[in-house]
Every structure is written in structure tokens, then in C-alpha cells.
C-alpha atoms as a PDB file:
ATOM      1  CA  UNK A   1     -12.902 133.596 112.449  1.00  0.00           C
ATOM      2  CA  UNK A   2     -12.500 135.685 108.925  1.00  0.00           C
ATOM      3  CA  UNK A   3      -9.965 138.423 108.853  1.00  0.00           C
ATOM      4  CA  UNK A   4     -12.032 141.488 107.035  1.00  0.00           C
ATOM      5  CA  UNK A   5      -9.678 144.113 105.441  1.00  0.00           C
ATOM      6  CA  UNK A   6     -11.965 147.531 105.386  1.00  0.00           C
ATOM      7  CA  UNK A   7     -11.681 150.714 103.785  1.00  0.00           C
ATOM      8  CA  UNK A   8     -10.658 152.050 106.761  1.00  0.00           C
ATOM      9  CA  UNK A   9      -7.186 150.326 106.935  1.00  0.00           C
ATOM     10  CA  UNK A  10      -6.473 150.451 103.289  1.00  0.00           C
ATOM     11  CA  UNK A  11      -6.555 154.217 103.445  1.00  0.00           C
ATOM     12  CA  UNK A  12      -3.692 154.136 106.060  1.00  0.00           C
ATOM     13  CA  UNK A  13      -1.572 151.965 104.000  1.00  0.00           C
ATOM     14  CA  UNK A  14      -0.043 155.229 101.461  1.00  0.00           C
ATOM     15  CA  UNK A  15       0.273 157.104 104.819  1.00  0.00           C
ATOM     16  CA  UNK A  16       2.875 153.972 106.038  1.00  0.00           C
ATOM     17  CA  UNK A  17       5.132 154.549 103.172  1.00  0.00           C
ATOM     18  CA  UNK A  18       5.023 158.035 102.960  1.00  0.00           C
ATOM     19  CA  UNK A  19       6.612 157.585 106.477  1.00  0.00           C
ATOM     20  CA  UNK A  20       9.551 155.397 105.370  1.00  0.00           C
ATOM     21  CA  UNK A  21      12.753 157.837 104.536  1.00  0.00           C
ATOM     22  CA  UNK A  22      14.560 156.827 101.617  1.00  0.00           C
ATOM     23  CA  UNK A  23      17.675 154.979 101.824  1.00  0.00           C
ATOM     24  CA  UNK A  24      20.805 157.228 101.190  1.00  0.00           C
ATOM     25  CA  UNK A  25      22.784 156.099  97.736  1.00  0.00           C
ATOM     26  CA  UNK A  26      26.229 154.960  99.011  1.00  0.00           C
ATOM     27  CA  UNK A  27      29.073 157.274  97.753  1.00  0.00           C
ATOM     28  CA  UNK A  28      30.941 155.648  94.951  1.00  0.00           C
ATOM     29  CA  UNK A  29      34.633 155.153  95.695  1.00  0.00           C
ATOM     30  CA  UNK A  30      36.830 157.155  94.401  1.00  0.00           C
ATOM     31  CA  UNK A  31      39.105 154.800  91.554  1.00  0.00           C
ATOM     32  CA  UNK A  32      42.563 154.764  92.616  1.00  0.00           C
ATOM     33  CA  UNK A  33      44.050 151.600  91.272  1.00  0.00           C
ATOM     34  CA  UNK A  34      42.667 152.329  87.681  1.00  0.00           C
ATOM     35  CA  UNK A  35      39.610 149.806  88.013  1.00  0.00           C
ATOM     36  CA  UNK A  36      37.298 151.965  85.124  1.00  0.00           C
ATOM     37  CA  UNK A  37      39.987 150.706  82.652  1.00  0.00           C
ATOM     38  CA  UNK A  38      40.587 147.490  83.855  1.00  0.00           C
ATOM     39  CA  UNK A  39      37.093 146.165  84.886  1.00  0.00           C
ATOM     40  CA  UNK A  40      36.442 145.155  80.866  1.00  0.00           C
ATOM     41  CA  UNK A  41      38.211 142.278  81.214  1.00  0.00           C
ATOM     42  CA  UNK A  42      35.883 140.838  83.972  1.00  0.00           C
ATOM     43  CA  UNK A  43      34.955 136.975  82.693  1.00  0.00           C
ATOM     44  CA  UNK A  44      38.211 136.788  80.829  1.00  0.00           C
ATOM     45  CA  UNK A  45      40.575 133.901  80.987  1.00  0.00           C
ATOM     46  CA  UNK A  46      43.396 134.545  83.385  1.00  0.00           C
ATOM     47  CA  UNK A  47      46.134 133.500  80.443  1.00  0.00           C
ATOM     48  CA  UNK A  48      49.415 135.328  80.652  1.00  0.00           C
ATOM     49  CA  UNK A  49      48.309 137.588  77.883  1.00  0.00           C
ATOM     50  CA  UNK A  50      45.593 138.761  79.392  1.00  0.00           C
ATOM     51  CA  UNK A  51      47.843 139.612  82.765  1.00  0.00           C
ATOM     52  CA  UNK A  52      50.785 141.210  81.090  1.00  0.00           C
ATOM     53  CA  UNK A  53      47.457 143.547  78.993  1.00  0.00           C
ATOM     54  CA  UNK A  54      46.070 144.209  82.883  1.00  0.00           C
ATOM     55  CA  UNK A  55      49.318 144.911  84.080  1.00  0.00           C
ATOM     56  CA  UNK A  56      50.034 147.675  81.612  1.00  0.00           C
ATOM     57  CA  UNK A  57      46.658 148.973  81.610  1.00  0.00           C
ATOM     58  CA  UNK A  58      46.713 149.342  85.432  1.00  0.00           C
ATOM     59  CA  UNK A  59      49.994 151.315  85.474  1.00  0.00           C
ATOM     60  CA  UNK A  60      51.987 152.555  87.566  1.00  0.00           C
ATOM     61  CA  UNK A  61      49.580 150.911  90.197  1.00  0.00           C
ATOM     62  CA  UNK A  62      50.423 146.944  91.135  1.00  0.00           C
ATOM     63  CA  UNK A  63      48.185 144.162  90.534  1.00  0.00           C
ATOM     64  CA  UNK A  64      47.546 141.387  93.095  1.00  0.00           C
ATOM     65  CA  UNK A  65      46.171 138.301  91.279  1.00  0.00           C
ATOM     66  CA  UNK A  66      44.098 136.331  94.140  1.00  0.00           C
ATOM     67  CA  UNK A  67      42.902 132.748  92.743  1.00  0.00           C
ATOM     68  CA  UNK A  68      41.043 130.346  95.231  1.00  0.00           C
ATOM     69  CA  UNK A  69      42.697 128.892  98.444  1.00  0.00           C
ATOM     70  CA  UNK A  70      45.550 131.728  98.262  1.00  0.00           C
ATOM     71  CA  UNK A  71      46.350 133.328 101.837  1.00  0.00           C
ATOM     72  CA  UNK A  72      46.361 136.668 101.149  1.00  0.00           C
ATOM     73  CA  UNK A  73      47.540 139.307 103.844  1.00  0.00           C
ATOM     74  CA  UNK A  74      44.991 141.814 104.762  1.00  0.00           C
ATOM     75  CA  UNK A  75      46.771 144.714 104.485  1.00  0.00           C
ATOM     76  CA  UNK A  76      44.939 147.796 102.238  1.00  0.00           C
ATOM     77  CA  UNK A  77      46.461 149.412  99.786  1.00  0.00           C
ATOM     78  CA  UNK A  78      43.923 151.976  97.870  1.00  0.00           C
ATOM     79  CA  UNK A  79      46.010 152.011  94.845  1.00  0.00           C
ATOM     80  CA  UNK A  80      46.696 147.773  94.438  1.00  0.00           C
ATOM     81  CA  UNK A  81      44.186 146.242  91.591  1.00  0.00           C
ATOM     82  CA  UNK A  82      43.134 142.527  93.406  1.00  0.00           C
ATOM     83  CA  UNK A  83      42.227 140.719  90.569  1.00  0.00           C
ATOM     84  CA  UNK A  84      40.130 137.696  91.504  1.00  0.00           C
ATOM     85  CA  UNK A  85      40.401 134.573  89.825  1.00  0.00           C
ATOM     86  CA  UNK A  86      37.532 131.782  90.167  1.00  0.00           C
ATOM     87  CA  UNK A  87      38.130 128.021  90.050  1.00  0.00           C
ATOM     88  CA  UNK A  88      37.851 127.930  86.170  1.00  0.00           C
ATOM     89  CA  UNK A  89      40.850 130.264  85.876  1.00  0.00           C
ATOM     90  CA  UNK A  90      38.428 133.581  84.719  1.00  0.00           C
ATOM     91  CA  UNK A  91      38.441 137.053  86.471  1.00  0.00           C
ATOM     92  CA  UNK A  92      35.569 136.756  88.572  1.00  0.00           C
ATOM     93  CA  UNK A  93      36.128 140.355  89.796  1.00  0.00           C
ATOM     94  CA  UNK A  94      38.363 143.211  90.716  1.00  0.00           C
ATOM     95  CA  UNK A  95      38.709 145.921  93.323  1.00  0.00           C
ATOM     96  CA  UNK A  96      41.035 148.639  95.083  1.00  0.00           C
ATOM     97  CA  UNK A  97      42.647 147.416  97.794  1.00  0.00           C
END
């Protein structure tokens, strides 16, 4: 048994995705723990200079440095910068929080 495609169904095919809605853009947070200025250093070595440098830049907010296999309460703060660490001692990422 062959499976025949015709020009029949094909047509219907632009119809289908017409039909799909498009998918809403989340809403970007709003930056309360000054993450625009402090994202840049996002690969950097975690070396005390470069955590004294985020400290000051994040100002007045605090900065929570999270490296791997640190309990870390889950309480949220929108203004705290977590700074996360990886296993090679770079900033794998940050966020509010």
C-alpha cells in the first residue's frame, strides 16, 4: 500500500497554519537588582576582583554568590543579584532574586 499525497491535501496545509495563533512574547522583567550593568561580566573568573567590581556595580542592592553544591534558602528577594558560579569558578549566570 503507497501513501499518495494529492493536490487536494496540499492546498489545506497554508489553511492549518493560518489557524495556529501566535505565541504571546513573555513580558521582560522589570531589572531591580541592577542585572543590565552587571550581566557583562557573565564567563568571567569569580576572583575577588572581579566580586568586589560586581559588588560596587550592583549597589545599593546585595549580591548572593551561589557556586555548586551550596544550599541556598529559597526565599525571593527582587532586588538580590544571585550570581552563579560553575564548577570552573566562572559566572555562569545571574538573575533577580
Amino acid at each position: 500500500m503507497t501513501f499518495r499525497f494529492g493536490a487536494a491535501a496540499l492546498s489545506v496545509l497554508p489553511l492549518c497554519a493560518a489557524w495556529a495563533a501566535p505565541l504571546a512574547a513573555e513580558p521582560a522583567a522589570p531589572d531591580t537588582c541592577s542585572l543590565a550593568l552587571t550581566a557583562r561580566f557573565i564567563g568571567a573568573r569569580a576572583v575577588p576582583e572581579v566580586r568586589r567590581t560586581i559588588g560596587q556595580v550592583a549597589r545599593p542592592h546585595p549580591v548572593r554568590w551561589i557556586t555548586p553544591g551550596l544550599a541556598i534558602t529559597l526565599d525571593h528577594n527582587p532586588e538580590r543579584l544571585n550570581v552563579i558560579i560553575d564548577e570552573d569558578g566562572r559566572i555562569a549566570g545571574m538573575r533577580c532574586g
